[in-house]
Protein backbone atom coordinates (compact mmCIF):
# COMPACT_ATOMS: atom_id res chain seq x y z
CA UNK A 1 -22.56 39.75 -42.80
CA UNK A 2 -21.34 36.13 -44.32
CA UNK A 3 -21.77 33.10 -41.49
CA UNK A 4 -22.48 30.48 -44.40
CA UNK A 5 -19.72 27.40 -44.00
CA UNK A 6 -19.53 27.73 -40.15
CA UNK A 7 -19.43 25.06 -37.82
CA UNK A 8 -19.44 24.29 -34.51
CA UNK A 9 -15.82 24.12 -33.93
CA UNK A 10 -16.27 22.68 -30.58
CA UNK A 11 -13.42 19.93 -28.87
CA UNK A 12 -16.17 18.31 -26.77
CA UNK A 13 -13.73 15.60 -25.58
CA UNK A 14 -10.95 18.21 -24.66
CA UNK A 15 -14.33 20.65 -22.70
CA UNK A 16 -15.31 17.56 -21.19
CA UNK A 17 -12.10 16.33 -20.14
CA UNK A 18 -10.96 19.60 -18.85
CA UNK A 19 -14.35 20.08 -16.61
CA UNK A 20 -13.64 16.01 -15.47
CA UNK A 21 -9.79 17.01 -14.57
CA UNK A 22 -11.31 20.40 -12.66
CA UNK A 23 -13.96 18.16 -10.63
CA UNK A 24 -11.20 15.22 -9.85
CA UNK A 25 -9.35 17.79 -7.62
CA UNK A 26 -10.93 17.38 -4.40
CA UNK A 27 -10.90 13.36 -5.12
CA UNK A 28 -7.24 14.05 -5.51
CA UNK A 29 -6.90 15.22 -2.59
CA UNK A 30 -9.01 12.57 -0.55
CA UNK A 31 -6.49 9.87 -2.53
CA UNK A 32 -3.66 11.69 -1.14
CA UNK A 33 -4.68 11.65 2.19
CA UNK A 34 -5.25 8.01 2.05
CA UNK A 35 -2.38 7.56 0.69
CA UNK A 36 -0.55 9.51 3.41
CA UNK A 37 -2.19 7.81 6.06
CA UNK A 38 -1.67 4.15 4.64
CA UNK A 39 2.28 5.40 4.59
CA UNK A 40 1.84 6.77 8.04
CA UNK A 41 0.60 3.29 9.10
CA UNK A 42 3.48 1.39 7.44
CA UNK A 43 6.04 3.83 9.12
CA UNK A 44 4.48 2.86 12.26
CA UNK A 45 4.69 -1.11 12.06
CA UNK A 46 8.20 -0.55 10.85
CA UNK A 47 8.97 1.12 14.20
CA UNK A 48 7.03 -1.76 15.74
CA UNK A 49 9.33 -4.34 14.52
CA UNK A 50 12.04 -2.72 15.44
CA UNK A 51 11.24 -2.32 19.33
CA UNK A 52 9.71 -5.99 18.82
CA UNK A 53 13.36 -6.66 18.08
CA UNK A 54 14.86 -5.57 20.80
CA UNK A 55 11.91 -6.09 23.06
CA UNK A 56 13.12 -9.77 22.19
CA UNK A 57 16.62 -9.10 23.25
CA UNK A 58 15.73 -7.53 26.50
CA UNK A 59 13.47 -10.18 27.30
CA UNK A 60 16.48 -12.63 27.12
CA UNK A 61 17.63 -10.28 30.13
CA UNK A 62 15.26 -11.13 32.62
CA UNK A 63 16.39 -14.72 32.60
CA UNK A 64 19.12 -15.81 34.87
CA UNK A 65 20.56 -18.05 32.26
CA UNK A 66 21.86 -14.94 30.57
CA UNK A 67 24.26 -14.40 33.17
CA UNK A 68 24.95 -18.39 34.17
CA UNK A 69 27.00 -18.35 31.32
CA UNK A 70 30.35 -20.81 32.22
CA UNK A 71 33.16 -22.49 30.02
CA UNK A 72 35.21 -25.56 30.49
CA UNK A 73 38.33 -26.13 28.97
CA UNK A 74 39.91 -29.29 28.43
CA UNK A 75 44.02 -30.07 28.87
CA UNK A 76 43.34 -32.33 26.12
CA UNK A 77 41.02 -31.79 23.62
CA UNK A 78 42.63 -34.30 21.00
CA UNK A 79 41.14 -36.61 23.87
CA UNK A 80 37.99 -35.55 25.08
CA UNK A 81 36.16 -32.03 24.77
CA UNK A 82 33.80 -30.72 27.27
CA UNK A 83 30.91 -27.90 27.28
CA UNK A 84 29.57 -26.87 30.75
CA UNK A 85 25.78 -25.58 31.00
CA UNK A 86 25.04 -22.57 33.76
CA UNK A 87 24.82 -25.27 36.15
CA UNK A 88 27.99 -26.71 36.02
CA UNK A 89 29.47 -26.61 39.46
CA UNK A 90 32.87 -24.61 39.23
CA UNK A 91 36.50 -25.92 39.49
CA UNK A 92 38.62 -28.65 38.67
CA UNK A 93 37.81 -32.23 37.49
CA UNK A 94 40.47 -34.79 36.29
CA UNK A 95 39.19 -37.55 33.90
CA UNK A 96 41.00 -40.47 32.77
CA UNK A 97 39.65 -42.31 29.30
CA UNK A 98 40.01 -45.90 29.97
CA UNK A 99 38.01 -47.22 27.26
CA UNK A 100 35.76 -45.74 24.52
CA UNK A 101 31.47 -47.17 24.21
CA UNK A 102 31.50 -48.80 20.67
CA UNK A 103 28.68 -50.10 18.91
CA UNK A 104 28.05 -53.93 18.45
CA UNK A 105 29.64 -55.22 14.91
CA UNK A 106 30.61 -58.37 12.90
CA UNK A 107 32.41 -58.93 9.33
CA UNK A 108 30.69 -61.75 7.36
CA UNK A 109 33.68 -63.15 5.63
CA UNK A 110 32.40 -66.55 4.40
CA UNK A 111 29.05 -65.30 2.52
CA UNK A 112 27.20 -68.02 1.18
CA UNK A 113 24.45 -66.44 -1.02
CA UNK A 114 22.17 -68.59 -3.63
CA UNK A 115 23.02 -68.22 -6.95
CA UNK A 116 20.93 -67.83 -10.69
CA UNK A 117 20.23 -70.85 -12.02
CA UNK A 118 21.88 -72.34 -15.52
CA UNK A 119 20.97 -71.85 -18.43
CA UNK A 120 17.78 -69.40 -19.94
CA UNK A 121 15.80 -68.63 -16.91
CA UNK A 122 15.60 -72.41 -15.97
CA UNK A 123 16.17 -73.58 -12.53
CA UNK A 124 18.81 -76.07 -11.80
CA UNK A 125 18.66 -79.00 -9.08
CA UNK A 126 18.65 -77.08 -5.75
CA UNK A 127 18.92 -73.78 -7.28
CA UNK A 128 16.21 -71.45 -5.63
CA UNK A 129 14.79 -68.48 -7.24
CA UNK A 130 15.12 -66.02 -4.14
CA UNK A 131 16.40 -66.61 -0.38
CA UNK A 132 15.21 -64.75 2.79
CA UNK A 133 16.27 -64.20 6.20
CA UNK A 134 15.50 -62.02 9.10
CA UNK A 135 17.66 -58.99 11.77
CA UNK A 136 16.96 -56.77 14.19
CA UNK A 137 18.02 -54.88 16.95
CA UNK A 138 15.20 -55.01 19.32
CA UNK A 139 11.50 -56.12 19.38
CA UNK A 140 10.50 -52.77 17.51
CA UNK A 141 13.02 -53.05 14.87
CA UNK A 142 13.26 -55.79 12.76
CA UNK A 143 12.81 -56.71 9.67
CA UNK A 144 12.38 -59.91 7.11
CA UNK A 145 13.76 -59.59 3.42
CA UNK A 146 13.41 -61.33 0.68
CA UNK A 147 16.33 -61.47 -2.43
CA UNK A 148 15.91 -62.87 -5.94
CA UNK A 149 18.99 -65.45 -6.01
CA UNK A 150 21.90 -63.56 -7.36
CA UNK A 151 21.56 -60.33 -5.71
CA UNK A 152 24.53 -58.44 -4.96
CA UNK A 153 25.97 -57.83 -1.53
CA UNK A 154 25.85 -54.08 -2.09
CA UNK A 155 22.24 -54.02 -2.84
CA UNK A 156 21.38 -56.29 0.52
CA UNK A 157 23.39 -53.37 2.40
CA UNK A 158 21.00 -50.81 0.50
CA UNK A 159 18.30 -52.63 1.72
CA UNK A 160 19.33 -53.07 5.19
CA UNK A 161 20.01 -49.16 5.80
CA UNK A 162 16.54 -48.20 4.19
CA UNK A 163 14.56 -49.71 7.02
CA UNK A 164 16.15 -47.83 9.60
CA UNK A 165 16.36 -50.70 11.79
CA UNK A 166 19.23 -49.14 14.07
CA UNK A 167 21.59 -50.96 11.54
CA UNK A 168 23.93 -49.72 9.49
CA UNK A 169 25.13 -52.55 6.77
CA UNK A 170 28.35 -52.09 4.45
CA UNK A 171 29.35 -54.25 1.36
CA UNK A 172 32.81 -54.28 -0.49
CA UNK A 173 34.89 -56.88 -1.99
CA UNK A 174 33.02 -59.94 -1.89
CA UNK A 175 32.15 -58.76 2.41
CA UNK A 176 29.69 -57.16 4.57
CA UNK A 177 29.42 -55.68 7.93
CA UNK A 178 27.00 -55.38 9.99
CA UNK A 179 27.38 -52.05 13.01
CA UNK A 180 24.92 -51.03 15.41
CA UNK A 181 24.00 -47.17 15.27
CA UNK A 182 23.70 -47.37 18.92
CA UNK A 183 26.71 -48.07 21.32
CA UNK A 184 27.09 -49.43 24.74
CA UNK A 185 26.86 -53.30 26.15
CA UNK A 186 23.41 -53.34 25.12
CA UNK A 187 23.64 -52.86 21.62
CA UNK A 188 23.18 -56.15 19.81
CA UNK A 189 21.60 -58.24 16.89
CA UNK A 190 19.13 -60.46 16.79
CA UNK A 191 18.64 -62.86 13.83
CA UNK A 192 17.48 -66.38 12.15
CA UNK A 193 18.96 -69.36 11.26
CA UNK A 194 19.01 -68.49 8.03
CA UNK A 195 20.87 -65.72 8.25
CA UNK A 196 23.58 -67.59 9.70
CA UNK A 197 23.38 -70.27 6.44
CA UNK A 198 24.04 -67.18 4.27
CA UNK A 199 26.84 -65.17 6.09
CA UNK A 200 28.92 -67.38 8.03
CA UNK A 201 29.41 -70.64 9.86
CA UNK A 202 31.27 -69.47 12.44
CA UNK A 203 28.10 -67.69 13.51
CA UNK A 204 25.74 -69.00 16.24
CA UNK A 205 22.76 -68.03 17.76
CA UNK A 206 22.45 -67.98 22.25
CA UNK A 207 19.02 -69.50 22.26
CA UNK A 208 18.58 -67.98 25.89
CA UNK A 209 18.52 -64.36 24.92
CA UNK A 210 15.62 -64.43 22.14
CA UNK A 211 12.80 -61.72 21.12
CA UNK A 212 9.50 -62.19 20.19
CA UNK A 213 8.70 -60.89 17.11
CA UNK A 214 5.28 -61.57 16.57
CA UNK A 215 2.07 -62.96 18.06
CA UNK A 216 2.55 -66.46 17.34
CA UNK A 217 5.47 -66.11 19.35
CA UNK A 218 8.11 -66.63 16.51
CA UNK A 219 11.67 -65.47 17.98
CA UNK A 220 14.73 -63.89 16.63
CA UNK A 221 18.12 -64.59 18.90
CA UNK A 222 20.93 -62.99 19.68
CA UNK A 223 23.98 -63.36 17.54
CA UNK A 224 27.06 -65.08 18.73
CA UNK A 225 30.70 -64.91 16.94
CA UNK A 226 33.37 -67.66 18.09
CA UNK A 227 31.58 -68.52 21.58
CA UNK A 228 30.60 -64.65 22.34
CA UNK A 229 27.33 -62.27 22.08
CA UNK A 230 28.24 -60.31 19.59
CA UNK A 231 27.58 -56.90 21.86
CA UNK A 232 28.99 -53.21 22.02
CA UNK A 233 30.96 -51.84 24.78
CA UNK A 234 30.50 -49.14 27.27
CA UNK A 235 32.96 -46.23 28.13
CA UNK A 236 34.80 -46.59 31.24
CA UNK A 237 35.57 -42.95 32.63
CA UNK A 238 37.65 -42.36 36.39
CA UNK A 239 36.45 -38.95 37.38
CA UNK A 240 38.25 -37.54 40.05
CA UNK A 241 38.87 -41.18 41.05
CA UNK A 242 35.68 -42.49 40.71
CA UNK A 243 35.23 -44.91 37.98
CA UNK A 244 32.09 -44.59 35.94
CA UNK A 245 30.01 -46.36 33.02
CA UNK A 246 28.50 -44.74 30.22
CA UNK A 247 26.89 -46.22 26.88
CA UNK A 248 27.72 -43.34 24.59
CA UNK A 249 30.74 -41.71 24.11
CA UNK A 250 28.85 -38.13 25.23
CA UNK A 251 27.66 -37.97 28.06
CA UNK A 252 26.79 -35.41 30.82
CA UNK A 253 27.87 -34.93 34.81
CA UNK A 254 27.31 -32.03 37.60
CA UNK A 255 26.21 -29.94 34.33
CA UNK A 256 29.26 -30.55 31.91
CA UNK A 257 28.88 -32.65 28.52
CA UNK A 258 31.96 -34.40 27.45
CA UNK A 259 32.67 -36.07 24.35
CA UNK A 260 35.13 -38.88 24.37
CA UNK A 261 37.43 -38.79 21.04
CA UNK A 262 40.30 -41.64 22.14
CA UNK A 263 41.26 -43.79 25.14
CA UNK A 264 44.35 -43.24 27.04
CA UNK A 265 44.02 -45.26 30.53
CA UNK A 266 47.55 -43.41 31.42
CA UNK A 267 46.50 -40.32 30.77
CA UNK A 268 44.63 -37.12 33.43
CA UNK A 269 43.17 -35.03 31.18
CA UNK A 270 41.87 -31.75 33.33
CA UNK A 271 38.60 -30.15 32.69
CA UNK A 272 38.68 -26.61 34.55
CA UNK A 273 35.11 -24.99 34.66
CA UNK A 274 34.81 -21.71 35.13
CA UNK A 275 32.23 -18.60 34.81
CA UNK A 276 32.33 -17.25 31.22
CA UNK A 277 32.93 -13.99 31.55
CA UNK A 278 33.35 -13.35 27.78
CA UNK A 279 29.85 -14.12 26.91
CA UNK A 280 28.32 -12.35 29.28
CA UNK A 281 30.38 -8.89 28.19
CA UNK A 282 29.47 -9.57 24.73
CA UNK A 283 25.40 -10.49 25.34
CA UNK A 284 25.80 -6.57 27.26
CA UNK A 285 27.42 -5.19 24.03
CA UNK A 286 24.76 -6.50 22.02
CA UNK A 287 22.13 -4.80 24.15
CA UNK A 288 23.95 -1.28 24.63
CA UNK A 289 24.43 -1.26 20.47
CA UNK A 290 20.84 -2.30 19.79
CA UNK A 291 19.42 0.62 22.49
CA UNK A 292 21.16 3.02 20.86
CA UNK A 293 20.71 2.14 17.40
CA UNK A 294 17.23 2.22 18.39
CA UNK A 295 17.10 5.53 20.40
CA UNK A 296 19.51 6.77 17.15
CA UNK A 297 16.71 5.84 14.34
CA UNK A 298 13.43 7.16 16.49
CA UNK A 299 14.79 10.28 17.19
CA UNK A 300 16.00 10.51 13.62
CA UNK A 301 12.27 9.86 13.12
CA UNK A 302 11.05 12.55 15.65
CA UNK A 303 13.24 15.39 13.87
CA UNK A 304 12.69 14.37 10.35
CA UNK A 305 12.29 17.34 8.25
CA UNK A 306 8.57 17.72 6.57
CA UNK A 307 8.62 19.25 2.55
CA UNK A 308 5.11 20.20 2.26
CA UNK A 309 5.03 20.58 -1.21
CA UNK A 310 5.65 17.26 -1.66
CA UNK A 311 2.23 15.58 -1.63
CA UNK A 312 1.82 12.22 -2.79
CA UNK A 313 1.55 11.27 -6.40
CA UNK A 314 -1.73 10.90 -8.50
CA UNK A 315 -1.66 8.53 -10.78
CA UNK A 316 -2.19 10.73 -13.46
CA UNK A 317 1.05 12.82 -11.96
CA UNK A 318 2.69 9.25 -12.33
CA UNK A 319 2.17 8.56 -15.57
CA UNK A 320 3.77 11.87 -16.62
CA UNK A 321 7.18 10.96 -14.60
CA UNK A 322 9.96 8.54 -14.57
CA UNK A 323 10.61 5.73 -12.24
CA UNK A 324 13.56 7.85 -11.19
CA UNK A 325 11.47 10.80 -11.25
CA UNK A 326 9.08 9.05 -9.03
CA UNK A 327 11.48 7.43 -6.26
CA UNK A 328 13.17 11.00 -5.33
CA UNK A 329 9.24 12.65 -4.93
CA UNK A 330 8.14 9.87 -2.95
CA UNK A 331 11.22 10.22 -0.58
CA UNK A 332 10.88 13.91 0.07
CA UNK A 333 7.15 12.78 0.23
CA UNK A 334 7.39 10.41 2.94
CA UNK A 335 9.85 12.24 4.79
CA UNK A 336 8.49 13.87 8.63
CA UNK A 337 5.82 10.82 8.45
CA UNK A 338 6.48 10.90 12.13
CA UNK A 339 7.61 13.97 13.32
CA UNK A 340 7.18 15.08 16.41
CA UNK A 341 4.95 12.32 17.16
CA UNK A 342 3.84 11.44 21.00
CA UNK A 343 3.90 7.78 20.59
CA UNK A 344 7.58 7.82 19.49
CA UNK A 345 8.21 10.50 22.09
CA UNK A 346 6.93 8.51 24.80
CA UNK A 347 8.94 5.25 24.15
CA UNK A 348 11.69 7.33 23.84
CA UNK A 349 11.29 8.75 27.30
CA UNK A 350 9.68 5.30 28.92
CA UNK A 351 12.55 3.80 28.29
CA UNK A 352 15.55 6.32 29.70
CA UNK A 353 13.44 6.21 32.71
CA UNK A 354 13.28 2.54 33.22
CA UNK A 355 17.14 2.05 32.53
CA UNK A 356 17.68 5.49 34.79
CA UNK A 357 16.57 3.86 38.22
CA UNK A 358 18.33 1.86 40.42
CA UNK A 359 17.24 -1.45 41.83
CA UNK A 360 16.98 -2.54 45.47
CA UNK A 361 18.50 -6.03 46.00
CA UNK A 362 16.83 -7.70 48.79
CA UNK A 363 19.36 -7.64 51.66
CA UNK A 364 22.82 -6.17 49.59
CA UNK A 365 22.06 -2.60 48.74
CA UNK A 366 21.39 -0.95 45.72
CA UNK A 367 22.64 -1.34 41.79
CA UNK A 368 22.56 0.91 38.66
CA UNK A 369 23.88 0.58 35.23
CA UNK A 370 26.82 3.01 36.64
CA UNK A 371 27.84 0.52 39.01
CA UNK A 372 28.72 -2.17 36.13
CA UNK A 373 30.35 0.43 33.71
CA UNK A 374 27.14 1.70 31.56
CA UNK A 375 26.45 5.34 31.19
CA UNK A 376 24.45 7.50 29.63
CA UNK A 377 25.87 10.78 27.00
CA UNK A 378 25.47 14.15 26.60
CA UNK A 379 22.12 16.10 26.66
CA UNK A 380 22.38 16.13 22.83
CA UNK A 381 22.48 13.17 22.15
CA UNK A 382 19.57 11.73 23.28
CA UNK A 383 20.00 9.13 25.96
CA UNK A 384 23.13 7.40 24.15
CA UNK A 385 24.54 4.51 25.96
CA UNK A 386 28.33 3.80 26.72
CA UNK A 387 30.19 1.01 27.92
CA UNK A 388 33.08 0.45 29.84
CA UNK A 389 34.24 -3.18 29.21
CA UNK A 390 36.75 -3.28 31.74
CA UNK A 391 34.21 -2.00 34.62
CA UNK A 392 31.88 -4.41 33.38
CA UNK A 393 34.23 -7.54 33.57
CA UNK A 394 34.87 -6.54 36.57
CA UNK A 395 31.64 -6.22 38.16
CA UNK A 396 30.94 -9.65 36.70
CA UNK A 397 34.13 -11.02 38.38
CA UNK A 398 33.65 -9.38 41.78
CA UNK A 399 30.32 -9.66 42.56
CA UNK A 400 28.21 -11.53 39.96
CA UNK A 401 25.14 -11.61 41.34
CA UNK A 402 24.64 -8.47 41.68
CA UNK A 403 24.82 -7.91 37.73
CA UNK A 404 22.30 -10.62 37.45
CA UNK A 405 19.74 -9.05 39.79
CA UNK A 406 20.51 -5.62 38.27
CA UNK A 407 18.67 -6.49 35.40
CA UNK A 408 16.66 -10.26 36.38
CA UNK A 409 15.50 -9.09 40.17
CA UNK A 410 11.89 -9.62 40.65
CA UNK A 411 9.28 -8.24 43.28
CA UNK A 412 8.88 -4.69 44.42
CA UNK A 413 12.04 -3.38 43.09
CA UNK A 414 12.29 -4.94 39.27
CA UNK A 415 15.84 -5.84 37.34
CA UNK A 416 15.95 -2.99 34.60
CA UNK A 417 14.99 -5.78 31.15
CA UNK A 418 11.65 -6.17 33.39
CA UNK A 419 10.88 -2.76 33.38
CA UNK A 420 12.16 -1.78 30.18
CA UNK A 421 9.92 -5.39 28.59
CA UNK A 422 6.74 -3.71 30.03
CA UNK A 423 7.97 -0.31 29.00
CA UNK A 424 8.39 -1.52 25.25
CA UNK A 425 4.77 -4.42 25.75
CA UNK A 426 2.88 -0.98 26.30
CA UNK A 427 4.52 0.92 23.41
CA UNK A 428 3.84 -1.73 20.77
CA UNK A 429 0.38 -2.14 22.40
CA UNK A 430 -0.04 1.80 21.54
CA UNK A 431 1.52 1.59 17.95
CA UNK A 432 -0.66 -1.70 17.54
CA UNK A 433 -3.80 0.44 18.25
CA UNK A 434 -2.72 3.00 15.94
CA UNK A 435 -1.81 1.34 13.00
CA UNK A 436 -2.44 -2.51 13.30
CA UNK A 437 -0.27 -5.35 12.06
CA UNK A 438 -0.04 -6.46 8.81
CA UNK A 439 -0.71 -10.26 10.03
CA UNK A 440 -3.95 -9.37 10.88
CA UNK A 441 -6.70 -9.87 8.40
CA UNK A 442 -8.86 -7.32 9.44
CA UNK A 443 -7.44 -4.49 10.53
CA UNK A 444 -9.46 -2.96 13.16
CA UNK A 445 -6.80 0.03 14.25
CA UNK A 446 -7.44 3.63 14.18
CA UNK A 447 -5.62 4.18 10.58
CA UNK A 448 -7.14 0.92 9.25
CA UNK A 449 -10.57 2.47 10.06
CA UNK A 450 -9.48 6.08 8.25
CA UNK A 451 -8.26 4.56 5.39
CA UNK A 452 -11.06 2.61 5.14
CA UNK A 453 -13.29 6.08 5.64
CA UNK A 454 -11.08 7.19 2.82
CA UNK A 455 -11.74 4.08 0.37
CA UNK A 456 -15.49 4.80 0.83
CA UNK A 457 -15.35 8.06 0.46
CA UNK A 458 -13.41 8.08 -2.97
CA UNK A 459 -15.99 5.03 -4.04
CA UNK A 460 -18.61 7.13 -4.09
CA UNK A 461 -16.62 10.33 -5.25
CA UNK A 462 -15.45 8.35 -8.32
CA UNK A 463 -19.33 7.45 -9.02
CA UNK A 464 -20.57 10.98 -8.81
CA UNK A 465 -18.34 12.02 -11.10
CA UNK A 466 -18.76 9.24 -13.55
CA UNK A 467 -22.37 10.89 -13.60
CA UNK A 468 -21.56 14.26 -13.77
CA UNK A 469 -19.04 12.84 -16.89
CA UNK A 470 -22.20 11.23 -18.62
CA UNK A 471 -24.27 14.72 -18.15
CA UNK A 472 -21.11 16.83 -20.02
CA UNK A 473 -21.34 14.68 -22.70
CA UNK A 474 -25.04 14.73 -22.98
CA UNK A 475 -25.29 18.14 -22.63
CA UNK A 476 -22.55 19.29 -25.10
CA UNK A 477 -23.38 16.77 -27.98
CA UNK A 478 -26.95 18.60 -27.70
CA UNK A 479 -25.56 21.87 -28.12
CA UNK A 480 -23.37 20.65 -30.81
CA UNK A 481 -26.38 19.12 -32.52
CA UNK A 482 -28.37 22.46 -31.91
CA UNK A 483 -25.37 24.75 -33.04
CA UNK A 484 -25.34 21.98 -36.70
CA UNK A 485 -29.01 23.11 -37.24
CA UNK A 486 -28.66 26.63 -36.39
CA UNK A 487 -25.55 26.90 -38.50
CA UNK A 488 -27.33 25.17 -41.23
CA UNK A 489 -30.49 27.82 -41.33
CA UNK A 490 -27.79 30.03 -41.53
CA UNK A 491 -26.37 28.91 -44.83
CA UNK A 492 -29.65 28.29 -46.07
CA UNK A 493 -30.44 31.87 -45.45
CA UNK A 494 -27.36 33.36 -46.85
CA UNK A 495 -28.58 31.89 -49.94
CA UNK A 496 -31.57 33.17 -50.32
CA UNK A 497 -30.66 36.64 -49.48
CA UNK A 498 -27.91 36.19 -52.64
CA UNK A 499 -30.27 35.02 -54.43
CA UNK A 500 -32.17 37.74 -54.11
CA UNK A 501 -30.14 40.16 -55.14
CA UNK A 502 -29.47 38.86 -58.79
């Protein structure tokens, strides 16, 4: 029997591999379980966020503000506008605008600003190289600057605004002004002598009303213009008869902020103040649409359908598939993540109970959501809210209050947002438990620990069978080596036994 010119014809690499592949299956399946779980614990915090989101919007139900909601509307908004706060008294106020607050302001016509001197950078007879003067508006703001002789008007203006000195300086055509940012009959200037040298001679300073500026006791003055402080001017407002002063054109009274826009001493303008019923209705809306589209996307989470033989990828199986490929597994995947689960279920049910009662106002019966035109649908679908807009403007016309302790009432007998805030505190409590947050760095929750387990578990998995990879090798290049010698004797033999036989 000829077995010279045999050889091993062993694929260690392809044995080896195929015994590696055969041992990775249980470490397969330990990834996909972590990976399962760290979905499961993503799904989770989703569902957090979103009850955190409306947890938000019900807690803005449990203030009173949320239903002190009022309007005013001015007759004459080319005049003055008006916005009233939820505790603006209610009903009619007449205004008349006799005059509008203006800030404090002067024109320097007749500038008088040091020029270059002649000639190559040589200074002339009385020509200075820079000038300096000093302004203000109070003790706190003021400031001295110094210009190179020639500077431009448009630059001093630039520097003027920079310091923020409650100043605002424009330059154009040879002039500058100087305006107050603040208005009323205290807004003023204060400056120097030399100040008035350089913009004006018709300028004076009222040596009575000075500020100290430093601690040698150096003063600034106020500026006068032809005999007169140069000063703002308040607003002069008659309402309902009674004349008032104010320094700024907006200003605020029993609640309502108006904003004067012109001055017509002739002219009532009538701001009527009212509740605002509109934005009330529409803060309701908001919540009814945000229940449901919660109590719609849990309970599309609860009945979720599971496909089983959809496990999570390896990332072997990942390599072999394209991103497309990959995207429509992982869906079908993740899908059922939740299903059926008793932390969903219980929110779900926490909450129809907490909007289902009624609440006991202290001395004036009892209220539901019924009573202001919210009620709940069919069996099937789940605890679905509807609304009745007309009802509810209603309810908020008739008897206010008692919409605003249906859902803000304190004590024994809670407004529904406090009971349904606790209700959805608890819940996120639960899911936080569960599955963490992702803001915290260490995530001590009940799937943080598993997947940690998990990580541990497939660390030391993933070093056993580095080993047992190392031992296949060792073992089959041996046998190779063995099965070379033995195949060699072989050959050797065969040759003597031809050899032999002539």
């Amino acid at each position: 029997m000829r077995i010279s010119g045999l050889n091993s014809g062993l694929d260690i690499e392809q044995i080896v591999s195929d015994l590696v592949r055969a041992q990775r299956i249980p470490m397969d399946r330990v990834y996909q379980q972590k990976v399962l779980a760290e979905w499961k614990r993503d799904a989770y915090r989703e569902v957090n966020s979103k009850l955190l989101r409306f947890r938000n919007l019900a807690w803005d139900f449990t203030l009173q503000g949320t239903f002190l909601k009022k309007t005013a509307v001015s007759s004459r908004p080319e005049i003055l506008t008006a916005a009233a706060s939820g505790t603006a008294a209610e009903g009619r106020y007449d205004l008349r605008v006799e005059q509008l607050a203006e800030a404090a302001r002067f024109v320097a016509t007749n500038v008088q600003l040091p020029q270059p001197a002649s000639g190559e950078g040589e200074e002339g007879p009385g020509e200075p190289e820079s000038f300096s003067f000093s302004i203000g508006t109070s003790a706190d703001k003021w400031a001295t600057f110094t210009f190179a002789a020639g500077t431009s008007l448009e630059d001093i203006a630039a520097a003027i605004n920079a310091k923020k000195l409650g100043i605002h300086a424009f330059a154009q055509d040879g002039q500058i002004s100087f305006t107050t940012t603040a208005t009323g009959a205290e807004a003023k200037f204060f400056v120097d002598g030399e100040f008035l040298s350089l913009f004006g001679t018709d300028l004076s300073l009222d040596q009575g009303d000075g500020i100290v500026i430093d601690e040698e006791g150096d003063q600034l003055y106020a500026l006068q213009e032809g005999g007169s402080k140069v000063t703002g001017q308040d607003a002069q407002v008659a309402i309902n008869g009674v004349t008032a002063s104010y320094s700024t054109n907006t200003f605020t009274f029993n609640g309502i902020t108006v904003n004067l826009l012109a001055a017509e001493a002739d002219t009532t303008v009538v701001i009527e103040v009212k509740q605002d019923v509109d934005a009330v209705v529409e803060k309701v809306k908001e919540f009814v649409n945000l229940y449901n589209e919660l109590v719609s996307e849990l309970n599309g989470l609860l009945r979720e359908e599971v496909y089983r033989n959809f496990a999570p990828l390896t990332e072997e199986q990942r390599e072999a598939m394209s991103d497309k490929e990959i995207e429509l597994w992982e869906t079908k995947a993740k899908s059922g993540l939740l299903r059926s689960d008793s932390i969903l279920r219980s929110v779900l049910s926490d909450m129809r109970t907490a909007l289902s009662g009624v609440v006991q106002r202290e001395g004036a019966g009892s209220v539901g959501l019924r009573e202001i035109g919210i009620t709940t649908g069919a069996w099937y679908e789940y605890g679905k809210l509807y609304l009745n807009e007309d009802k509810l403007r209603a309810a908020l016309e008739e008897n206010p209050d008692a919409v605003r302790d249906l859902f803000t009432q304190q004590g024994e007998s809670e407004g529904l947002a406090r009971r349904l805030t606790a209700v959805l505190d608890r819940s996120m409590d639960r899911i936080t438990d569960t599955a963490g947050k992702a803001t915290i760095p260490y995530d001590q929750s009940f799937l943080g620990n598993r997947i940690r387990e998990y990580e541990s578990r497939l660390s030391a998995m993933e070093e056993r069978l580095q080993r047992y990879e190392e031992q296949q090798w060792r073992k089959f290049t041996a046998m190779e080596k063995a099965l070379g010698q033995l195949y060699a004797q072989s050959d050797w033999l065969y040759q003597q036994l031809m050899a032999m036989q002539g």
